[in-house]
Protein backbone atom coordinates (compact mmCIF):
# COMPACT_ATOMS: atom_id res chain seq x y z
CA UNK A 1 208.85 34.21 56.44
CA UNK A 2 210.48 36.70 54.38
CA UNK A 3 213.49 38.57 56.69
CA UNK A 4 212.06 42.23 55.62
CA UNK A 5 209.40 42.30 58.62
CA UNK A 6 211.85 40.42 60.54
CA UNK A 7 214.74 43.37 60.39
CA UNK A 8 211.82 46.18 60.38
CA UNK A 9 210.62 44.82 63.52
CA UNK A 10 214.21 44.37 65.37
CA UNK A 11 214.71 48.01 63.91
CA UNK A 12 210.95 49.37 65.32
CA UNK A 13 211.60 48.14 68.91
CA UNK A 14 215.32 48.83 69.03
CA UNK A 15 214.18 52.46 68.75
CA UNK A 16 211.50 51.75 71.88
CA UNK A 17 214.37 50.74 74.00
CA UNK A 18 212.77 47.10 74.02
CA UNK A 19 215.41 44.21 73.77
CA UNK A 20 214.37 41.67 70.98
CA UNK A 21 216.17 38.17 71.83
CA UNK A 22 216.06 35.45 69.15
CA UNK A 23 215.76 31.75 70.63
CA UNK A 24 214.40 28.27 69.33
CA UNK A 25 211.99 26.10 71.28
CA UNK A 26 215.22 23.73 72.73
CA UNK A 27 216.67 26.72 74.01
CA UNK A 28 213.62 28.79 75.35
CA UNK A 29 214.30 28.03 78.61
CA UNK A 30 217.80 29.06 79.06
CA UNK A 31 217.12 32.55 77.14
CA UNK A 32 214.20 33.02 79.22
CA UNK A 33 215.80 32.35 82.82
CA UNK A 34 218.49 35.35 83.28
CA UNK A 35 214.97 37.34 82.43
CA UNK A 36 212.77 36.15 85.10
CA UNK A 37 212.91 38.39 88.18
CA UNK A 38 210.79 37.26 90.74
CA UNK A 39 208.05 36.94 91.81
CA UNK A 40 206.95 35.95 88.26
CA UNK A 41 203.77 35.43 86.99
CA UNK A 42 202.84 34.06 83.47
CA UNK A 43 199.96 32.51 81.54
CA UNK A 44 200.53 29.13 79.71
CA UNK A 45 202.26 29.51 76.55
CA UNK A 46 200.35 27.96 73.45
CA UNK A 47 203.90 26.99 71.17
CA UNK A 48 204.59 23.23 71.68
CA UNK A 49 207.64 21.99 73.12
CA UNK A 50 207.51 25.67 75.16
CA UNK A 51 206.76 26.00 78.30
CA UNK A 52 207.30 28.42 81.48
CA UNK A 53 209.31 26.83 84.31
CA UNK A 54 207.74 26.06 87.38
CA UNK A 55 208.93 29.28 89.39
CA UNK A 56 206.54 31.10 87.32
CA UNK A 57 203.17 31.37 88.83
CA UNK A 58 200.41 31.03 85.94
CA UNK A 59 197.65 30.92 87.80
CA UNK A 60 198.44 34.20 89.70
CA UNK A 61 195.86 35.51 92.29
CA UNK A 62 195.41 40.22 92.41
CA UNK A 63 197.66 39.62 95.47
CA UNK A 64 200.39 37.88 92.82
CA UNK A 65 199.97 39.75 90.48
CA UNK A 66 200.49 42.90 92.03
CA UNK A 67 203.76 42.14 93.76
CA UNK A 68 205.37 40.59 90.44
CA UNK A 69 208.59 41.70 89.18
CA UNK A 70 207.52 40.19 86.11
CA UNK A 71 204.92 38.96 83.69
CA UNK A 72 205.70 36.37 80.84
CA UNK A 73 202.82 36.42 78.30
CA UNK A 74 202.31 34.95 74.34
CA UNK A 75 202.26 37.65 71.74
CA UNK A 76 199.72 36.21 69.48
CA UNK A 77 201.27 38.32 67.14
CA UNK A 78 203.76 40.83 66.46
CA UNK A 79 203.47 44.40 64.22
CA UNK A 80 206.93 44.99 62.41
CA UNK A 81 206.55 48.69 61.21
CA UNK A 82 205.68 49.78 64.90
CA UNK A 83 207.55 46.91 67.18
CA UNK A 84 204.08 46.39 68.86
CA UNK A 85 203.09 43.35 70.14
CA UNK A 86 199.56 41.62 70.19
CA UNK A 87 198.78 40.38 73.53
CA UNK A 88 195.10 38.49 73.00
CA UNK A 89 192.47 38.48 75.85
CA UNK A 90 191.39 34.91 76.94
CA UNK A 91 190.48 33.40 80.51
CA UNK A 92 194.17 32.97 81.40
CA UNK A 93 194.55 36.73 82.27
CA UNK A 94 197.21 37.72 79.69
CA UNK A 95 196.26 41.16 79.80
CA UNK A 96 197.01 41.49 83.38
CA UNK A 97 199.42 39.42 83.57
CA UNK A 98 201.31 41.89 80.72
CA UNK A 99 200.37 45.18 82.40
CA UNK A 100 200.86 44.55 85.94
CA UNK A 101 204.59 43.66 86.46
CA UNK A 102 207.89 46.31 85.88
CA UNK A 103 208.69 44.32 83.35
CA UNK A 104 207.04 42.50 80.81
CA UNK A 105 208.30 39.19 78.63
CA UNK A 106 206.34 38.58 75.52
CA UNK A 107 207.14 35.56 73.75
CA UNK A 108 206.20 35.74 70.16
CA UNK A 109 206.45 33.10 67.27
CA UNK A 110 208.55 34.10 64.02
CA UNK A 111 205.71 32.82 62.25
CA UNK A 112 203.66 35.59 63.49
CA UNK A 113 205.13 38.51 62.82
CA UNK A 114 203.07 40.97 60.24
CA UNK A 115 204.81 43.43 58.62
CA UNK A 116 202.27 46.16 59.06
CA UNK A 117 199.38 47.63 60.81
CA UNK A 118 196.88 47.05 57.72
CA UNK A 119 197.95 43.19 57.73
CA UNK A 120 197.13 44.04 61.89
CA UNK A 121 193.94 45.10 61.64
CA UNK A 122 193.21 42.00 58.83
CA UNK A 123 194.05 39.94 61.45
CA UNK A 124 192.59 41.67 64.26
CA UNK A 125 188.85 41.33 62.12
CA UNK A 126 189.25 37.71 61.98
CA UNK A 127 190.13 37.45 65.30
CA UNK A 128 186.71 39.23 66.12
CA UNK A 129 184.65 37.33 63.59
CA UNK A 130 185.75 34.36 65.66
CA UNK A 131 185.06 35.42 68.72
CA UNK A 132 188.45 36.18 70.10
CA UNK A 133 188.35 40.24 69.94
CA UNK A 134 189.86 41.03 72.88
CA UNK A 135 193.32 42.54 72.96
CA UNK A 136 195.85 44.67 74.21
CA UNK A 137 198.71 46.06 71.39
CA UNK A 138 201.50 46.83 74.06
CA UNK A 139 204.39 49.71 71.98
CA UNK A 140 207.53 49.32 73.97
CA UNK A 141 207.58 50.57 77.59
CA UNK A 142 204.85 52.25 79.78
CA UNK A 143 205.41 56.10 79.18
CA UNK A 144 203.69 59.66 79.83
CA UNK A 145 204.70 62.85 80.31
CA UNK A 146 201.10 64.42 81.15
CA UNK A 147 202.79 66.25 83.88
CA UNK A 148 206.11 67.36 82.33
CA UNK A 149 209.68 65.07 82.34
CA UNK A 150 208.91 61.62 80.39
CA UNK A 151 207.84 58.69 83.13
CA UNK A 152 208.38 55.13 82.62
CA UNK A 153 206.23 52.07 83.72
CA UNK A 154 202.95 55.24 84.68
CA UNK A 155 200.39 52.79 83.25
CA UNK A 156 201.95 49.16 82.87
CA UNK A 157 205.62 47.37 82.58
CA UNK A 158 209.11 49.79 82.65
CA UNK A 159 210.45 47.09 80.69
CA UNK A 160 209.76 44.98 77.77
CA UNK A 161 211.13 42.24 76.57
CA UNK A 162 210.53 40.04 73.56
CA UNK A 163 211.13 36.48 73.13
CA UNK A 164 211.51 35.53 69.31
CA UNK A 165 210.95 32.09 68.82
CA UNK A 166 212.59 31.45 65.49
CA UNK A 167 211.68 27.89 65.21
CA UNK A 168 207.86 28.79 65.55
């Protein structure tokens, strides 16, 4: 992957407030652990040799997810001019699971990252035409300021943090 989308996207989400930290597969686990505030609730991630450690509840119940701390979902993939991430539908409950908790851990492969939201919506057509259309694109924090003074975490996750895997 060339390193241009790479340094736009650590640029776009430094500007959200979002922390980016870079990791490999061997080391997933000890980048992800001093993130995990619990309860924690996750849905399985689909990188091999990655995997969520067991305090992480991925088959969370309404009552689990609403009293988690936070949520550890895939990013099937990431936008680099906007530091959005992807986070696709499916029966594990990834969009929940990425909305419901103050803080939110999306774990995206390198190998995923597109540099821009015409290569997005590409991807988001073929992701359709395959059957696999539904998804939430998640831009930093949750934010409004319908009634005046900004407000974090109104309508999903205070904080977000993304998990580069390099190695992926």
């Amino acid at each position: 992957m060339s390193t241009e989308p790479l340094a736009t996207f650590e640029s776009s989400v430094a500007d959200l407030g979002v922390e980016l930290v870079r990791t490999t597969a061997g080391e997933f686990e000890s980048t992800l652990a001093p993130r995990l505030d619990a309860p924690a609730v996750g849905t399985p991630l689909p990188f091999e040799g990655v995997a969520l450690p067991a305090a992480v509840e991925t088959d969370p119940t309404v009552a689990d997810l609403e009293a988690a701390a936070t949520g550890v979902t895939a990013a099937g993939y990431g936008i680099a001019d906007y530091g959005s991430v992807v986070i696709q539908g499916g029966p594990d409950g990834e969009e929940p699971v990425s909305l419901y908790a103050d803080e939110h851990v999306a774990v995206l492969a390198a190998s995923d990252l597109l540099p821009d939201m015409d290569a997005t919506f590409d991807r988001l057509a073929e992701d359709v035409r395959s059957g696999a259309g539904q998804a939430v694109i998640a831009t930093g924090p949750s934010a409004t300021a319908d009634m005046g003074a900004l407000v974090k975490g109104a309508h999903g996750p205070m904080d977000v943090t993304v998990v580069l895997l390099e190695d992926r």
